[in-house]
N, C-alpha and C. Protein backbone atom coordinates (compact mmCIF):
# COMPACT_ATOMS: atom_id res chain seq x y z
N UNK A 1 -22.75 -16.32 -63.44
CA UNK A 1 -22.19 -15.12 -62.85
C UNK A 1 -21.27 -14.47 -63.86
N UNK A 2 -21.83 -13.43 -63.73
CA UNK A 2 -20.51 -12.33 -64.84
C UNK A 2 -18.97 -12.48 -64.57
N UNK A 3 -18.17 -12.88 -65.97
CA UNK A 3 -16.75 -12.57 -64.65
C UNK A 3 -16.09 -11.16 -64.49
N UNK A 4 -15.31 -11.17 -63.60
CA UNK A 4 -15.00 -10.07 -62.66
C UNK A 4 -13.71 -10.38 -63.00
N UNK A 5 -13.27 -8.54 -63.10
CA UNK A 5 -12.05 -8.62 -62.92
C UNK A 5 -10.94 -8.88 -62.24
N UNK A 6 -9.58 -9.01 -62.43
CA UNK A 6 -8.33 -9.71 -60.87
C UNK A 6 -8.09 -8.46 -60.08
N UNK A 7 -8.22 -8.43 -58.63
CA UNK A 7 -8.14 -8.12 -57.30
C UNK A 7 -6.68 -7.31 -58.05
N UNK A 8 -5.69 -7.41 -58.42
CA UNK A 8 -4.58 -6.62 -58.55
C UNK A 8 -4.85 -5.43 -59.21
N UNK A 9 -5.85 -5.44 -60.09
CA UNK A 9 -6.07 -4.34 -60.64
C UNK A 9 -6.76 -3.23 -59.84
N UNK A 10 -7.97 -3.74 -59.19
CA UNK A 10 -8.03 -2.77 -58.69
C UNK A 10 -9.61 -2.30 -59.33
N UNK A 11 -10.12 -3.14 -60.06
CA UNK A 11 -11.25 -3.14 -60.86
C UNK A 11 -12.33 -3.39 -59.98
N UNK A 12 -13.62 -2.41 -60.12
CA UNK A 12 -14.71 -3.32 -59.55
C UNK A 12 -15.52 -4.72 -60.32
N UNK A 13 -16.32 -5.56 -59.97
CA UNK A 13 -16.44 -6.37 -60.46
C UNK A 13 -17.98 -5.85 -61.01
N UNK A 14 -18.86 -6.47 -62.38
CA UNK A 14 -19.68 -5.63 -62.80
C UNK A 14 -21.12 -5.94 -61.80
N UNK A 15 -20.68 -6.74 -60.68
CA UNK A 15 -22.38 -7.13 -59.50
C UNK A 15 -21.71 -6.22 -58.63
N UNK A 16 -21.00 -5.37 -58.08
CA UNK A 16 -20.08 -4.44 -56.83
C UNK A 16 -21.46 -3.51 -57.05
N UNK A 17 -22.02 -2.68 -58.32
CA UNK A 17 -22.82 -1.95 -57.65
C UNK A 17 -24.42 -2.25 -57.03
N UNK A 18 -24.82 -3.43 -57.64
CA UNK A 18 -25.55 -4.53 -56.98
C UNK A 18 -25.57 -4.61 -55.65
N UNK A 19 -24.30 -5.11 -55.56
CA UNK A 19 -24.23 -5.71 -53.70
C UNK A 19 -24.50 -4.26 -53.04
N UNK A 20 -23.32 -3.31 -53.88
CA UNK A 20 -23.59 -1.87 -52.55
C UNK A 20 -24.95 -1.36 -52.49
N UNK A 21 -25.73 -1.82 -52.96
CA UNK A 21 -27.02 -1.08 -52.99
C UNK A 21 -28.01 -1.66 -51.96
N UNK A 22 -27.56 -3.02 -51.66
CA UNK A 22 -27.87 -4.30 -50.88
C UNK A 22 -28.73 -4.65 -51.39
N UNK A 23 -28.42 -4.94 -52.61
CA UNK A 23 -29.31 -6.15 -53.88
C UNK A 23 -28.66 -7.45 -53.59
N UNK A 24 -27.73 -7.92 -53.23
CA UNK A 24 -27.17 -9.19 -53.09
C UNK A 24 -27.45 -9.64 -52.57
N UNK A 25 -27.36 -10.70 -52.18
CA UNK A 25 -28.01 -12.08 -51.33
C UNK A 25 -26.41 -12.20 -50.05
N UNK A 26 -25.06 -11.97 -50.40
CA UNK A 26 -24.39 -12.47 -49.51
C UNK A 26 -23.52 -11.68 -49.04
N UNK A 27 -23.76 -11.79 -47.41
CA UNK A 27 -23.26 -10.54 -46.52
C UNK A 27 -21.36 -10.51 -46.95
N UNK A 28 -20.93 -11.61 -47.40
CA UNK A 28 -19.56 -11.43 -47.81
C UNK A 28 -19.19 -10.98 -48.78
N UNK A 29 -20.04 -10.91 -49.64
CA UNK A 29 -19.66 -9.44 -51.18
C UNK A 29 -19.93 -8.05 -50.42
N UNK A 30 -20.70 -8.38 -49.75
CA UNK A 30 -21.24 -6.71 -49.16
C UNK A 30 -20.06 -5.94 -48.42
N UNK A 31 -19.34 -7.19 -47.96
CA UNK A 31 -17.96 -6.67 -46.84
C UNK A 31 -16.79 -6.27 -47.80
N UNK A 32 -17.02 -7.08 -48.99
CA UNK A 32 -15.95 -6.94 -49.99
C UNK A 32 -15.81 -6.28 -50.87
N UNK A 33 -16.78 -5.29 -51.24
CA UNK A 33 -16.63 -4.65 -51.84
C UNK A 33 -15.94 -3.33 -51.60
N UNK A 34 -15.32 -2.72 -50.19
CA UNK A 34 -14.74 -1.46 -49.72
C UNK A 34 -13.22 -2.47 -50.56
N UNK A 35 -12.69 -3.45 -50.47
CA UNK A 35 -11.57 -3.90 -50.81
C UNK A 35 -11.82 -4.47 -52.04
N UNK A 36 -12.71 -4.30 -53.14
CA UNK A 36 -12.67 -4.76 -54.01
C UNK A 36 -12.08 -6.05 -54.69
N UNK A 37 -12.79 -7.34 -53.98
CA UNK A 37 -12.74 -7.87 -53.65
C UNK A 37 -13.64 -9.18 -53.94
N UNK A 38 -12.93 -10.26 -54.91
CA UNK A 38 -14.36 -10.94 -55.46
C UNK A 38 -14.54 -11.73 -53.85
N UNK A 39 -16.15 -12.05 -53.56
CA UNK A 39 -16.95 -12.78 -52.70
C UNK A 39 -16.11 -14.35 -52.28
N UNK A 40 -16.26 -14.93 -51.27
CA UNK A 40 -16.16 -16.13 -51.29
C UNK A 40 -17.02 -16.81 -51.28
N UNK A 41 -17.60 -18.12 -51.74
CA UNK A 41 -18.83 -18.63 -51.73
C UNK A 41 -18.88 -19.66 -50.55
N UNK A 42 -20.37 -19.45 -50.07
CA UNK A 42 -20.61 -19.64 -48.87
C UNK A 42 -20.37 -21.14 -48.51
N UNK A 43 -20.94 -21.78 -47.67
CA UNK A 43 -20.67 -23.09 -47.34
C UNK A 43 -21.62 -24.13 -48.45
N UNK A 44 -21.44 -25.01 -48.57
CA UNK A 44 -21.87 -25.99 -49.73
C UNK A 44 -22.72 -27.01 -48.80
N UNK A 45 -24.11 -26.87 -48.78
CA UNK A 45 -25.33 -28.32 -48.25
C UNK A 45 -24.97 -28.05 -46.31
N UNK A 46 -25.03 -27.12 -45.96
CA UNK A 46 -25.25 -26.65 -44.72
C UNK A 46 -25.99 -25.43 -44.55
N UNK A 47 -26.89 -25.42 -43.95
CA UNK A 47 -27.70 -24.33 -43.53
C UNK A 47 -27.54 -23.53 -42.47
N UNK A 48 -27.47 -22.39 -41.93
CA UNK A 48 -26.94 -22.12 -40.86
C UNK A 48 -27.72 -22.41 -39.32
N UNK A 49 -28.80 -22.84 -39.36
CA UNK A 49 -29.18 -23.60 -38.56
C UNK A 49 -28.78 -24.86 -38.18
N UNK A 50 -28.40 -25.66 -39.17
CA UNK A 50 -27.79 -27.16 -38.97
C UNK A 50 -26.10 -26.75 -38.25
N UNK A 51 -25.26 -25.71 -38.98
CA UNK A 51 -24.00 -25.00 -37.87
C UNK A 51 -24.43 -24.98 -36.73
N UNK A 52 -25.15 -24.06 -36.52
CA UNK A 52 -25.00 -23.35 -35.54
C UNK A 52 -25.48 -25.00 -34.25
N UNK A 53 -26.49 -25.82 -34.63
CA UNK A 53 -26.61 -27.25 -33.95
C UNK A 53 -25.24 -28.07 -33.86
N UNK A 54 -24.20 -28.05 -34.57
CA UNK A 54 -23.53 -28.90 -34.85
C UNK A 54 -22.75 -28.35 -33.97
N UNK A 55 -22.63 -26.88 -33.88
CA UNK A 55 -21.28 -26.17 -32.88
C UNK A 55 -21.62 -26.14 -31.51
N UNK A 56 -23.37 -26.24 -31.62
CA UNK A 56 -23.63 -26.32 -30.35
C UNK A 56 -23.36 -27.73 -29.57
N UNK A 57 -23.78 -28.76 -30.03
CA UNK A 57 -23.49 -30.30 -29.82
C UNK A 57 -22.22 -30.41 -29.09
N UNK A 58 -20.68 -29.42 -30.26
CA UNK A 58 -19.65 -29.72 -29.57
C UNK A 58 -19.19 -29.30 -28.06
N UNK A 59 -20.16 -28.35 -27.76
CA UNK A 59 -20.12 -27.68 -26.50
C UNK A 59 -21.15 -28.11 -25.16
N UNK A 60 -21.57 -29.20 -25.45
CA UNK A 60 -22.11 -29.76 -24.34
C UNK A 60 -21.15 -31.50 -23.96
N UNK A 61 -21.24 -31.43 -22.75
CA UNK A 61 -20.59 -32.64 -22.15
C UNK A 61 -21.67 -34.02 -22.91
N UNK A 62 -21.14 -34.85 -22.73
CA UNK A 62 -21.35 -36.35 -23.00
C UNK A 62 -22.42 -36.64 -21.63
N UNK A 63 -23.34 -36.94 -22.39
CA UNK A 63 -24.65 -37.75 -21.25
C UNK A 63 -23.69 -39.05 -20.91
N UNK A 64 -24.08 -39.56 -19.81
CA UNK A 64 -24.00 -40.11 -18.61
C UNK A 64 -24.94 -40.94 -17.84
N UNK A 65 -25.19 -42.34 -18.47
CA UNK A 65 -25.81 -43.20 -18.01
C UNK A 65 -25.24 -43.96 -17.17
N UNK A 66 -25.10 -43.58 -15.31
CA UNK A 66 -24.38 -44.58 -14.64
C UNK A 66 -25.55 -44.45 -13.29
N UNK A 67 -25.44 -45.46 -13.01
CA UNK A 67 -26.09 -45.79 -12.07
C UNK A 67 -25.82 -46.27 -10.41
N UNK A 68 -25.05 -45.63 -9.66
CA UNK A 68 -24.98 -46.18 -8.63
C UNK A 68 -25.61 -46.52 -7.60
N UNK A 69 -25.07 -47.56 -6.44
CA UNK A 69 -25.73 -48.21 -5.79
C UNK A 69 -24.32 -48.49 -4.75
N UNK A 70 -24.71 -48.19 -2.81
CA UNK A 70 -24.39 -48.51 -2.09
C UNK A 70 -24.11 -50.50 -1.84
N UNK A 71 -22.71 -50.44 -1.22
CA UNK A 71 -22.75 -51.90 -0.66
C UNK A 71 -23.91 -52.18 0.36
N UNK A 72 -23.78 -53.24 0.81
CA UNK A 72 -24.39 -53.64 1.68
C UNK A 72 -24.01 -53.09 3.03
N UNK A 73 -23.18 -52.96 3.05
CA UNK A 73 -22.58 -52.72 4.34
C UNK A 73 -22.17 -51.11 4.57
N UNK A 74 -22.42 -50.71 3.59
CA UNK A 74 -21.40 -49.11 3.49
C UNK A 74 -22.61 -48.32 3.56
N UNK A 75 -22.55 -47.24 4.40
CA UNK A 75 -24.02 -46.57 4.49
C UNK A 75 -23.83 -45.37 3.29
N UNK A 76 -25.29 -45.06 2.57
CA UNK A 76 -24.98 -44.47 1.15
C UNK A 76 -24.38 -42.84 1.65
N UNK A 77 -23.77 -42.12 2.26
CA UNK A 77 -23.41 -40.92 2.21
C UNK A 77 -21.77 -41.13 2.44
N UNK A 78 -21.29 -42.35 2.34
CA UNK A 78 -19.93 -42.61 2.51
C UNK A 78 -19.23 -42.12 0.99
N UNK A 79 -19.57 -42.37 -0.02
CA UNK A 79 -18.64 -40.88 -1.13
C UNK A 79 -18.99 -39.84 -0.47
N UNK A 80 -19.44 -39.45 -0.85
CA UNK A 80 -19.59 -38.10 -0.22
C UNK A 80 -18.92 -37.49 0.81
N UNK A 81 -18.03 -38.21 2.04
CA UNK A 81 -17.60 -38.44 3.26
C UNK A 81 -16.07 -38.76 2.53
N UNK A 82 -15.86 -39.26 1.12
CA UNK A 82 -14.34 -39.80 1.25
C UNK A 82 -14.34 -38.65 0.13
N UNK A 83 -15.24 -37.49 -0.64
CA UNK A 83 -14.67 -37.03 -1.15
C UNK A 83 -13.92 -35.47 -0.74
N UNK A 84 -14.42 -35.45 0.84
CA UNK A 84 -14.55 -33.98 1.77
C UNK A 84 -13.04 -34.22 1.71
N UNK A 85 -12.41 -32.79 1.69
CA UNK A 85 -10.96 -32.27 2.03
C UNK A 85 -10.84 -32.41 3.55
N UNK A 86 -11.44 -32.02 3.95
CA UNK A 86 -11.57 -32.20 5.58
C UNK A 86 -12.84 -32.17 6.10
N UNK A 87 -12.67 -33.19 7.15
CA UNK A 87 -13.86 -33.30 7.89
C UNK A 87 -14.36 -32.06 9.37
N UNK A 88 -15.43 -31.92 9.89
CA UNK A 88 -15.51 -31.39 10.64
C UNK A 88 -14.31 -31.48 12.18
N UNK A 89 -14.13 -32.59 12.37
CA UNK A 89 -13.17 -33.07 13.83
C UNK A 89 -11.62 -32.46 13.25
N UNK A 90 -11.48 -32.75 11.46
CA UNK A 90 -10.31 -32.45 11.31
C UNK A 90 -9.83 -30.65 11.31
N UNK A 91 -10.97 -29.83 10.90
CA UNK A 91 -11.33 -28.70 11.16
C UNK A 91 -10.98 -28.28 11.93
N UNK A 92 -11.19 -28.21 12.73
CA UNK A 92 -12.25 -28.33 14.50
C UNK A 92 -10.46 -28.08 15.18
N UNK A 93 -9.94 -29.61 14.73
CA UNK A 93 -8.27 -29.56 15.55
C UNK A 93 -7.36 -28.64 14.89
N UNK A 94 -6.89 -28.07 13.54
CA UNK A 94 -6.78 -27.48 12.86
C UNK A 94 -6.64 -25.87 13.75
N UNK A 95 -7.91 -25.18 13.79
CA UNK A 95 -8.23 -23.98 14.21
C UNK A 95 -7.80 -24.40 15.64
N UNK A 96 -8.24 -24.86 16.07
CA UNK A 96 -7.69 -24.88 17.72
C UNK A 96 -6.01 -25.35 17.75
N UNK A 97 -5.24 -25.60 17.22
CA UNK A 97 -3.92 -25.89 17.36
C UNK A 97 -3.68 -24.21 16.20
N UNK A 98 -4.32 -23.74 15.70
CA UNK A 98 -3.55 -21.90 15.18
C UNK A 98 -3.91 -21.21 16.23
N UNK A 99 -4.77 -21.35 16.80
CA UNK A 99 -4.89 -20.29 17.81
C UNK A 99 -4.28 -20.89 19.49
N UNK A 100 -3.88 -21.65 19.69
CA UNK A 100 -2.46 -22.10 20.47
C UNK A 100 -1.33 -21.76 19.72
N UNK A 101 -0.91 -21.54 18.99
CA UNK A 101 0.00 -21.08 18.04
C UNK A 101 0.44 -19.66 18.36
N UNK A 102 -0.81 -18.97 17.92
CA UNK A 102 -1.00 -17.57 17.97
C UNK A 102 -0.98 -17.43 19.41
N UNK A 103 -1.22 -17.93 20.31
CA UNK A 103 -1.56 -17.40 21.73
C UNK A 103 -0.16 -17.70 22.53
N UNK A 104 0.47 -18.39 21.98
CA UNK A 104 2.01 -18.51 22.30
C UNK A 104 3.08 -17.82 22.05
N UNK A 105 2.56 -16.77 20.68
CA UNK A 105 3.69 -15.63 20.40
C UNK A 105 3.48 -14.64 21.52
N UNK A 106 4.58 -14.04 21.38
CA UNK A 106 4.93 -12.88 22.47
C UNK A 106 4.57 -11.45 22.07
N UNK A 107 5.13 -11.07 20.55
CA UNK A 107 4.97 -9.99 19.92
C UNK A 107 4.05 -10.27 18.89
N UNK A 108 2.79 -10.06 19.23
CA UNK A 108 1.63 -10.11 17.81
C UNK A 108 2.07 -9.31 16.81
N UNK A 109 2.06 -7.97 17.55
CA UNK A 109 2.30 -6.60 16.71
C UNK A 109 3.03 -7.11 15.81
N UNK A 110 4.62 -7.57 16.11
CA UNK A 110 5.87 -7.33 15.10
C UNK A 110 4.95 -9.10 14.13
N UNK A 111 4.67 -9.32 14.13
CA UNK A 111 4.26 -10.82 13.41
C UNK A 111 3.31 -10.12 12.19
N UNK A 112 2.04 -9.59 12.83
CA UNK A 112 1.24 -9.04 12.17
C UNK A 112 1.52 -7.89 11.01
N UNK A 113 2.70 -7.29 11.44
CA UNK A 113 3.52 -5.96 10.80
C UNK A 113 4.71 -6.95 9.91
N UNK A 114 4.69 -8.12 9.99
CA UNK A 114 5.67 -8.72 9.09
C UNK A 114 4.74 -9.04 7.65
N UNK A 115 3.52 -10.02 8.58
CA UNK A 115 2.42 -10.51 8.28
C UNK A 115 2.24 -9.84 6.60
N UNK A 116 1.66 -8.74 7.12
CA UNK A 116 1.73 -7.27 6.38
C UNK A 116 2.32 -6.83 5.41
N UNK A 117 3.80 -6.70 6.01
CA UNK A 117 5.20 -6.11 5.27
C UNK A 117 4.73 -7.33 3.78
N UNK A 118 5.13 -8.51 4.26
CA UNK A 118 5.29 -9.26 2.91
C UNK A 118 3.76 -9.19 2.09
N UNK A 119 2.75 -9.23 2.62
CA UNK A 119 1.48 -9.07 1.65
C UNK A 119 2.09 -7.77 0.66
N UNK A 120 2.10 -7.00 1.20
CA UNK A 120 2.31 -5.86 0.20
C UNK A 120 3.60 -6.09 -0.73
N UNK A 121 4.91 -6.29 -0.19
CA UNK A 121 5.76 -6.77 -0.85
C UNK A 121 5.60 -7.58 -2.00
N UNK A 122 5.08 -9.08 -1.82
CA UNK A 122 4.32 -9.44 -2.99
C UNK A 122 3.59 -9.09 -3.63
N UNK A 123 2.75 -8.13 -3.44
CA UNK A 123 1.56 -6.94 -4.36
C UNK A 123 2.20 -6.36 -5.28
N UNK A 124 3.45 -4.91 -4.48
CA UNK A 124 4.30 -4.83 -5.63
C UNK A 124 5.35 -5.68 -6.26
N UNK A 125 5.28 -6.59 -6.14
CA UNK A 125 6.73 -7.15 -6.98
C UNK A 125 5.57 -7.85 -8.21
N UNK A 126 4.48 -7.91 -7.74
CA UNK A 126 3.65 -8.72 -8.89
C UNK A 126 3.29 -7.43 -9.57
N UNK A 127 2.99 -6.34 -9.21
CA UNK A 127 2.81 -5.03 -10.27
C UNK A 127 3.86 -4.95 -10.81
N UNK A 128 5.32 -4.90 -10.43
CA UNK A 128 6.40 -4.67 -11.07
C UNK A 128 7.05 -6.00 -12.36
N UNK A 129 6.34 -7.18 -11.96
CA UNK A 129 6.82 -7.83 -13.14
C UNK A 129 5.97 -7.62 -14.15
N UNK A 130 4.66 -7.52 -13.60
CA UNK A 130 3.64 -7.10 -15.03
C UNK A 130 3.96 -5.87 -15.64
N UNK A 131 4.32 -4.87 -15.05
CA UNK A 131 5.41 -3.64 -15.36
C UNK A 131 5.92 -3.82 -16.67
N UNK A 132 6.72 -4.48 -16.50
CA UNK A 132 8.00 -4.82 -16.93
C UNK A 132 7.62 -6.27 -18.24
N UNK A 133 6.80 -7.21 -17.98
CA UNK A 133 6.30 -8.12 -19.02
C UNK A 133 5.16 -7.20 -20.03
N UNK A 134 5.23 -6.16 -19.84
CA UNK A 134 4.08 -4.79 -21.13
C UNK A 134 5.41 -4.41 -21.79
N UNK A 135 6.44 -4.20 -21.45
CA UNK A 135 7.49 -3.16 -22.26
C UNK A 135 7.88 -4.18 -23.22
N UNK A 136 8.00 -3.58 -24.45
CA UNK A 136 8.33 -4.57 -25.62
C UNK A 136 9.81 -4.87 -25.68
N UNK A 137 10.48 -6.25 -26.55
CA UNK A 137 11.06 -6.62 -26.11
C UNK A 137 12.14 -7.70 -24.83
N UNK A 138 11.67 -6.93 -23.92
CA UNK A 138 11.90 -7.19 -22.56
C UNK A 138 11.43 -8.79 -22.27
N UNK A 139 10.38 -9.11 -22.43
CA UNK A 139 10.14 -10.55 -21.45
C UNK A 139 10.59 -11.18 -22.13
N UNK A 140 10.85 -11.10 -24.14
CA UNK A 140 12.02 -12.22 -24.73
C UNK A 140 13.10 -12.15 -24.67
N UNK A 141 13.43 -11.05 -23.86
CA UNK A 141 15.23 -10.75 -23.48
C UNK A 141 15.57 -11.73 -22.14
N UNK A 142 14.44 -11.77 -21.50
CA UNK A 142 14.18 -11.86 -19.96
C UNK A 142 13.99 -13.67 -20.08
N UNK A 143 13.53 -14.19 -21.08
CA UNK A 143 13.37 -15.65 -21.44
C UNK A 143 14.69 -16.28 -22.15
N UNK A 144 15.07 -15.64 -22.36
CA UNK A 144 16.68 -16.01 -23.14
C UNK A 144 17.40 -15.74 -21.93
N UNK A 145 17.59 -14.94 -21.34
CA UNK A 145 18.05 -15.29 -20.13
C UNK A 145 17.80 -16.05 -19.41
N UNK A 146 16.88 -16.43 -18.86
CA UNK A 146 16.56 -17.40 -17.90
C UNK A 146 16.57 -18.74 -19.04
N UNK A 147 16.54 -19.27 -20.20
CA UNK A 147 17.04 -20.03 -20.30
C UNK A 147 18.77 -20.98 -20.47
N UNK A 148 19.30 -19.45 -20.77
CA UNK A 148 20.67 -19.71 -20.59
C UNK A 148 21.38 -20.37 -18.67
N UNK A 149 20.64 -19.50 -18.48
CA UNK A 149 20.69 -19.37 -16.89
C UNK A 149 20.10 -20.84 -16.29
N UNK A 150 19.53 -21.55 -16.89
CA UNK A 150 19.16 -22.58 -16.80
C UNK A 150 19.84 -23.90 -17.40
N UNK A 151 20.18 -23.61 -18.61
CA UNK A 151 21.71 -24.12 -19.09
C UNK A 151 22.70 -24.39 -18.46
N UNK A 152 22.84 -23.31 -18.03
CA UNK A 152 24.34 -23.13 -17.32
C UNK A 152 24.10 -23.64 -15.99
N UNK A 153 23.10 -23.53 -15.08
CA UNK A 153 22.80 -24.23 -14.06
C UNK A 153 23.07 -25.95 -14.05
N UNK A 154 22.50 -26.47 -15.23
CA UNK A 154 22.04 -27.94 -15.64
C UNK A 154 24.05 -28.42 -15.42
N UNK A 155 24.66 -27.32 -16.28
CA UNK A 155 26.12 -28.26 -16.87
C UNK A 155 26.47 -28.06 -15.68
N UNK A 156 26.41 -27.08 -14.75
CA UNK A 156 27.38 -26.59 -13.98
C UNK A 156 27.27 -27.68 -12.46
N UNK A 157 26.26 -27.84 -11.89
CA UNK A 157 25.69 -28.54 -11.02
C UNK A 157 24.55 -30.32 -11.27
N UNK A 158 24.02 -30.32 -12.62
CA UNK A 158 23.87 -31.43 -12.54
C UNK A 158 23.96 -32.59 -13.54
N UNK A 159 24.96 -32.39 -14.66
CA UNK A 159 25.16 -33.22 -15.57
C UNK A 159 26.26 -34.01 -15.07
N UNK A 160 27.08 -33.88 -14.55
CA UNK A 160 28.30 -34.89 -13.98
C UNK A 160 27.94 -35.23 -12.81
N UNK A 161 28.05 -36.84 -12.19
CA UNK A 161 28.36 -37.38 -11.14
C UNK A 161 28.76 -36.63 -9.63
N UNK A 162 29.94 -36.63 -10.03
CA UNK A 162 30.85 -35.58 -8.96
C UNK A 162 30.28 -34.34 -8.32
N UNK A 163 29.83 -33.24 -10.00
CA UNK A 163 29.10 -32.02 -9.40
C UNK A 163 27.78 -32.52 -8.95
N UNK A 164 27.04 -33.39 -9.07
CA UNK A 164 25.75 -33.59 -8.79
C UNK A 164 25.72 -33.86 -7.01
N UNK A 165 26.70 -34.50 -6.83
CA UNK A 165 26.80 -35.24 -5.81
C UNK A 165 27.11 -34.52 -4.56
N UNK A 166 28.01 -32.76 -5.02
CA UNK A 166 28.64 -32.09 -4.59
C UNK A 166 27.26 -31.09 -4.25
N UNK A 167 26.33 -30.91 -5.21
CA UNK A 167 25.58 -30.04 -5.36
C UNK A 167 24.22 -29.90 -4.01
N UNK A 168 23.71 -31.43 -4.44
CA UNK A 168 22.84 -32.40 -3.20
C UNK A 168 23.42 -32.13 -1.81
N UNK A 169 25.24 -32.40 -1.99
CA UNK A 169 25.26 -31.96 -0.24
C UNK A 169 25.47 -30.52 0.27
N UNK A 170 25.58 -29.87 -0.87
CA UNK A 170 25.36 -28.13 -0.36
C UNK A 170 23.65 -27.79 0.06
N UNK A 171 23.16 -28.57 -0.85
CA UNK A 171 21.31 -28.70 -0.64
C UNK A 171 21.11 -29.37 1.19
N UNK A 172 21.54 -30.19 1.03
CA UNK A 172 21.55 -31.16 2.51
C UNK A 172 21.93 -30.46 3.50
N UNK A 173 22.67 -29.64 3.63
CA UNK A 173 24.13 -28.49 4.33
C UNK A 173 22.94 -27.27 4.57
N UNK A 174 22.45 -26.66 3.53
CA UNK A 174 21.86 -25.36 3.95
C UNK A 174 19.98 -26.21 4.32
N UNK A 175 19.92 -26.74 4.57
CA UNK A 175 18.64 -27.59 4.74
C UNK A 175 18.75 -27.92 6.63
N UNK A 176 19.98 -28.45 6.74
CA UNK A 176 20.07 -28.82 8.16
C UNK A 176 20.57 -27.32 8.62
N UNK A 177 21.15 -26.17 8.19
CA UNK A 177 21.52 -24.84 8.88
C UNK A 177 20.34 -24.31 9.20
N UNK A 178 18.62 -24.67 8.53
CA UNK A 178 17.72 -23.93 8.41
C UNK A 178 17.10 -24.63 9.55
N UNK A 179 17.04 -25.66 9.25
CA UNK A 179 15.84 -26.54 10.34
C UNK A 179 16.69 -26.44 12.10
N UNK A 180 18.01 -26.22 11.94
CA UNK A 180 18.30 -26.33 13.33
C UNK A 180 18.78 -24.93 14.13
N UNK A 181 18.43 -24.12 13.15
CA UNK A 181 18.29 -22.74 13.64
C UNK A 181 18.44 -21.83 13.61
């Protein structure tokens, strides 16, 4: 190969009008030449068929030679039965104890209109933080805060004995104000 002049200069190299003509063999002089730009040479004893197998390989799961087999005693659809979230009976009681639920309120309307109120509420407050996490700046202002704020939480309430202890029964305190009414 001819040598070519250094990239600082600014020189073309004497194969640049070669490649632009698409006499070259490699699509990476062809790209390099708007930046004048010597080539990098391609991969060394790989073909791009053997890549493109090798990348594929990494993207398939691991075969799986297992073989199962029911106890004696266990009838074979029992996985299958312990892996259900819920069963039909558990279903079944589920829906019929919400709609005793529901059939026990007084004011649907105002439930349904709360129901409501907060769906949307959460709609915008999730448009408004995404809002607000686009403006530059802002969400690393907003992370330095909340880690200070988290700091100061840790010393203030749970690194000492005393405050920890103090902290748990304000937790305990507004826990029993909630549950009893």
């Amino acid at each position: 190969m001819a040598p070519t002049a250094p990239a600082a200069t600014g020189a073309a190299s004497p194969a640049a009008p070669a490649v632009a003509k698409g006499e070259g063999k490699d699509t990476a002089a062809a790209r390099s030449v708007g930046l004048r730009l010597p080539a990098l040479p391609g991969l060394l004893g790989l073909a791009a068929q053997e890549q493109q197998t090798r990348a594929a390989s990494f993207c398939k799961p691991p075969a799986r030679n297992v073989v199962a087999m029911a106890a004696a005693g266990e009838p074979a659809s029992a996985p299958q039965a312990a892996n259900e979230e819920f069963t039909n009976e558990q279903l079944t009681a589920f829906v019929n104890a919400l709609k005793q639920e529901w059939d026990g309120i007084k004011n649907k309307y105002t439930v349904t209109a709360l129901a409501v109120a907060a769906t949307l509420a959460m709609w915008s407050a999730g448009g408004a933080v995404s809002a607000i996490d686009r403006l530059p700046l802002v969400p690393g202002l907003m992370e330095v805060v909340g880690i200070g704020y988290s700091g100061w939480f840790a010393y203030r309430n749970l690194l000492f004995k005393p405050d920890r202890d103090a902290f748990f029964a304000k937790v305990k305190e507004f826990y029993e104000d909630i549950i009893s009414g």
